[in-house]
C-alpha atoms as a PDB file:
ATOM      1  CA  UNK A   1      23.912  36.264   0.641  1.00  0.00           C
ATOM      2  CA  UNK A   2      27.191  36.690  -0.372  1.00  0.00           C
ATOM      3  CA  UNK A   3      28.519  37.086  -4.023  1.00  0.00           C
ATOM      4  CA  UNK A   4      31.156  34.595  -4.202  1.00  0.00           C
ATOM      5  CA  UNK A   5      32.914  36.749  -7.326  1.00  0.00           C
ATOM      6  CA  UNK A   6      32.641  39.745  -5.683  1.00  0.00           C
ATOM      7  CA  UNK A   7      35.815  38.274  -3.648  1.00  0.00           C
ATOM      8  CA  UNK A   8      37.787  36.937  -6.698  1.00  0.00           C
ATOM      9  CA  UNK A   9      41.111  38.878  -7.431  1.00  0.00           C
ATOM     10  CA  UNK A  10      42.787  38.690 -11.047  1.00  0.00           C
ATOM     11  CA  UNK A  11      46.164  36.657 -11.564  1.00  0.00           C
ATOM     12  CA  UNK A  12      48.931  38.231 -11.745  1.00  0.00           C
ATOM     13  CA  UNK A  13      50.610  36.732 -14.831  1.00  0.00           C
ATOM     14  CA  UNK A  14      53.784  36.063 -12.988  1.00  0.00           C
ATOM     15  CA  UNK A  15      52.101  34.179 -10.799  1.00  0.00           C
ATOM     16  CA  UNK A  16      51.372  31.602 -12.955  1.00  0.00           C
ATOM     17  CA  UNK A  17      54.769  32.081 -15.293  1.00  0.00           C
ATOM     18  CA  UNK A  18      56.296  31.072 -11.996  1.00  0.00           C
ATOM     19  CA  UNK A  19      53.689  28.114 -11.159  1.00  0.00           C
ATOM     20  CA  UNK A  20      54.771  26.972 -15.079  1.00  0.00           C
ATOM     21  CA  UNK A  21      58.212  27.329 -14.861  1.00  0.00           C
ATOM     22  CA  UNK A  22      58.271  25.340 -11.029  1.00  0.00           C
ATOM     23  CA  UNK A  23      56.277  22.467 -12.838  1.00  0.00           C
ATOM     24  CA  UNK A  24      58.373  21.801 -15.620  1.00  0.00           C
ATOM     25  CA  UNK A  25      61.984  22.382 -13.247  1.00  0.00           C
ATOM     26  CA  UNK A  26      63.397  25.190 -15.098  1.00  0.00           C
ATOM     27  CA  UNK A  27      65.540  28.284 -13.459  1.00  0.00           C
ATOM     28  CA  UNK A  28      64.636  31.460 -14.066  1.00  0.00           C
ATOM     29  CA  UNK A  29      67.980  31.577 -16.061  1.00  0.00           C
ATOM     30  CA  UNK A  30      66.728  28.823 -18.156  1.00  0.00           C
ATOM     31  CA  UNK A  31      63.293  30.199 -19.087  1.00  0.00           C
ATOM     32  CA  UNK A  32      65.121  33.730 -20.253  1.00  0.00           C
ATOM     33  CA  UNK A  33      67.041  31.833 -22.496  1.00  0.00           C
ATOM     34  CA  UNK A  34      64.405  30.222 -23.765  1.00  0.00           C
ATOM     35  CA  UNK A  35      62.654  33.581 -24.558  1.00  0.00           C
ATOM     36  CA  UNK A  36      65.497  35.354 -25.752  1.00  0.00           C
ATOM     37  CA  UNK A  37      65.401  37.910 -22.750  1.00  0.00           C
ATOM     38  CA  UNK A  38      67.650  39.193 -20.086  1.00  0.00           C
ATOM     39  CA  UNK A  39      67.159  37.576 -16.549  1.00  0.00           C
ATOM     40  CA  UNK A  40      66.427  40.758 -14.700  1.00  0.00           C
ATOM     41  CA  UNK A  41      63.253  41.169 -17.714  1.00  0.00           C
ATOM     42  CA  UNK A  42      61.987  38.085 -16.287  1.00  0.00           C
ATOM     43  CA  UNK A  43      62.516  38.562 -12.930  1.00  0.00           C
ATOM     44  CA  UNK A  44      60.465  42.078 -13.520  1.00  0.00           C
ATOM     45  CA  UNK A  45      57.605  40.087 -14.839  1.00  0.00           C
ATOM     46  CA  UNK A  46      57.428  36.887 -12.213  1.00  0.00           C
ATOM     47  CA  UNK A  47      57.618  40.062  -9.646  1.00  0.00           C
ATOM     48  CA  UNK A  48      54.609  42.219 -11.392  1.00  0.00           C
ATOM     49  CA  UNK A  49      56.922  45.342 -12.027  1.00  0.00           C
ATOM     50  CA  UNK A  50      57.021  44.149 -16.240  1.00  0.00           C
ATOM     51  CA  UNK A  51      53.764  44.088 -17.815  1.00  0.00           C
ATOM     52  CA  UNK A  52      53.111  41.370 -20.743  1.00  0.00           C
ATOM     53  CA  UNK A  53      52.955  43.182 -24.229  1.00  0.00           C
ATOM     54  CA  UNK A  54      52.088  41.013 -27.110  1.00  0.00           C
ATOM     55  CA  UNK A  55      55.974  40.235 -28.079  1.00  0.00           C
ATOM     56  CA  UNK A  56      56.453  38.729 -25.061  1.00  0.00           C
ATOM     57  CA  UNK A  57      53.205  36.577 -24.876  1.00  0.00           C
ATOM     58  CA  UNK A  58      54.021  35.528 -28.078  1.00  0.00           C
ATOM     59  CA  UNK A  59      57.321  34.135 -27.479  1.00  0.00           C
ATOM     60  CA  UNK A  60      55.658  32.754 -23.821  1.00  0.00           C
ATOM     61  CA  UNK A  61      53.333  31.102 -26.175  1.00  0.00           C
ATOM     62  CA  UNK A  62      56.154  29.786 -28.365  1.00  0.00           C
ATOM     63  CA  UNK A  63      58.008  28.613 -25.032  1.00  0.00           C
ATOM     64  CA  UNK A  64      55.441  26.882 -22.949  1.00  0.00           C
ATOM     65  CA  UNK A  65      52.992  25.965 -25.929  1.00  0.00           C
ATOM     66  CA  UNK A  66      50.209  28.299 -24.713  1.00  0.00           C
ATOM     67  CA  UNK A  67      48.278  30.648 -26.833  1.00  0.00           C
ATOM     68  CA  UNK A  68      49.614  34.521 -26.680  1.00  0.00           C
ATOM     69  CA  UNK A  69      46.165  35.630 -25.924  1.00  0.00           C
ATOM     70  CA  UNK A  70      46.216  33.852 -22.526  1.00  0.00           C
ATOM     71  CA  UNK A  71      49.416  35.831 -20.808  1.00  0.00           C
ATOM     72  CA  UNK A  72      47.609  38.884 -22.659  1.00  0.00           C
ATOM     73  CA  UNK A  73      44.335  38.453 -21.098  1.00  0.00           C
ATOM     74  CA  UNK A  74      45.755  37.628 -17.411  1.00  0.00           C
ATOM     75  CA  UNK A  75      48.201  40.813 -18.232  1.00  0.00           C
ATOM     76  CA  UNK A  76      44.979  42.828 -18.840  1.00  0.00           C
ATOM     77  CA  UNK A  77      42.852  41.307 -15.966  1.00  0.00           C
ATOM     78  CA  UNK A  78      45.768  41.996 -13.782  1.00  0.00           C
ATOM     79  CA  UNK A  79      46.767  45.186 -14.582  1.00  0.00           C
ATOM     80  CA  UNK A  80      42.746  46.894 -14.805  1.00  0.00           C
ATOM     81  CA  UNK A  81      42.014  44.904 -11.480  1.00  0.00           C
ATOM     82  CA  UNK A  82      45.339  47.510  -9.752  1.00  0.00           C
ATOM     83  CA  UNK A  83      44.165  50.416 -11.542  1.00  0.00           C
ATOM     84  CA  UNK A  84      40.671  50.403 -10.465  1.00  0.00           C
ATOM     85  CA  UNK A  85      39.849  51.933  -6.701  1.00  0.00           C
ATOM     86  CA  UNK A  86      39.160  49.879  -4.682  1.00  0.00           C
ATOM     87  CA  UNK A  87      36.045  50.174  -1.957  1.00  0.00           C
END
């Protein structure tokens, strides 16, 4: 039988910062303003160079009305999931 979460990959965080901003019709422009960061910051984090620390997840939190500890969590899920070796 097979494990069904044995197959499961984490989000990468930009994935769904990208889903969010697509949903609500905002540029990529428009969300940095929003944050208070530079375009090409963004642009590192929608394309998983940037990893979340907890200043940015706070002002995502402030921005989209989320709680900081979700883009934190997905940031850590993420980020152990490419660090660990894989089969």
């Amino acid at each position: 039988m097979t494990d069904i979460h044995a197959s499961r990959r984490a989000l990468a965080p930009g994935s769904l910062l990208l889903a969010e901003i697509q949903a609500r019709g905002w540029s990529v422009r428009e969300l940095a303003a929003r944050l208070g960061y530079d375009t090409g910051y963004v642009w590192g984090i929608l394309d998983r160079d940037t990893p979340i620390d907890q200043e940015v997840a706070d002002a995502l939190g402030r921005v989209l009305g989320t709680s900081a500890g979700l883009w934190l969590d997905l940031e850590a899920a993420y980020r152990g999931e490419q660090a660990a070796p894989t089969e």
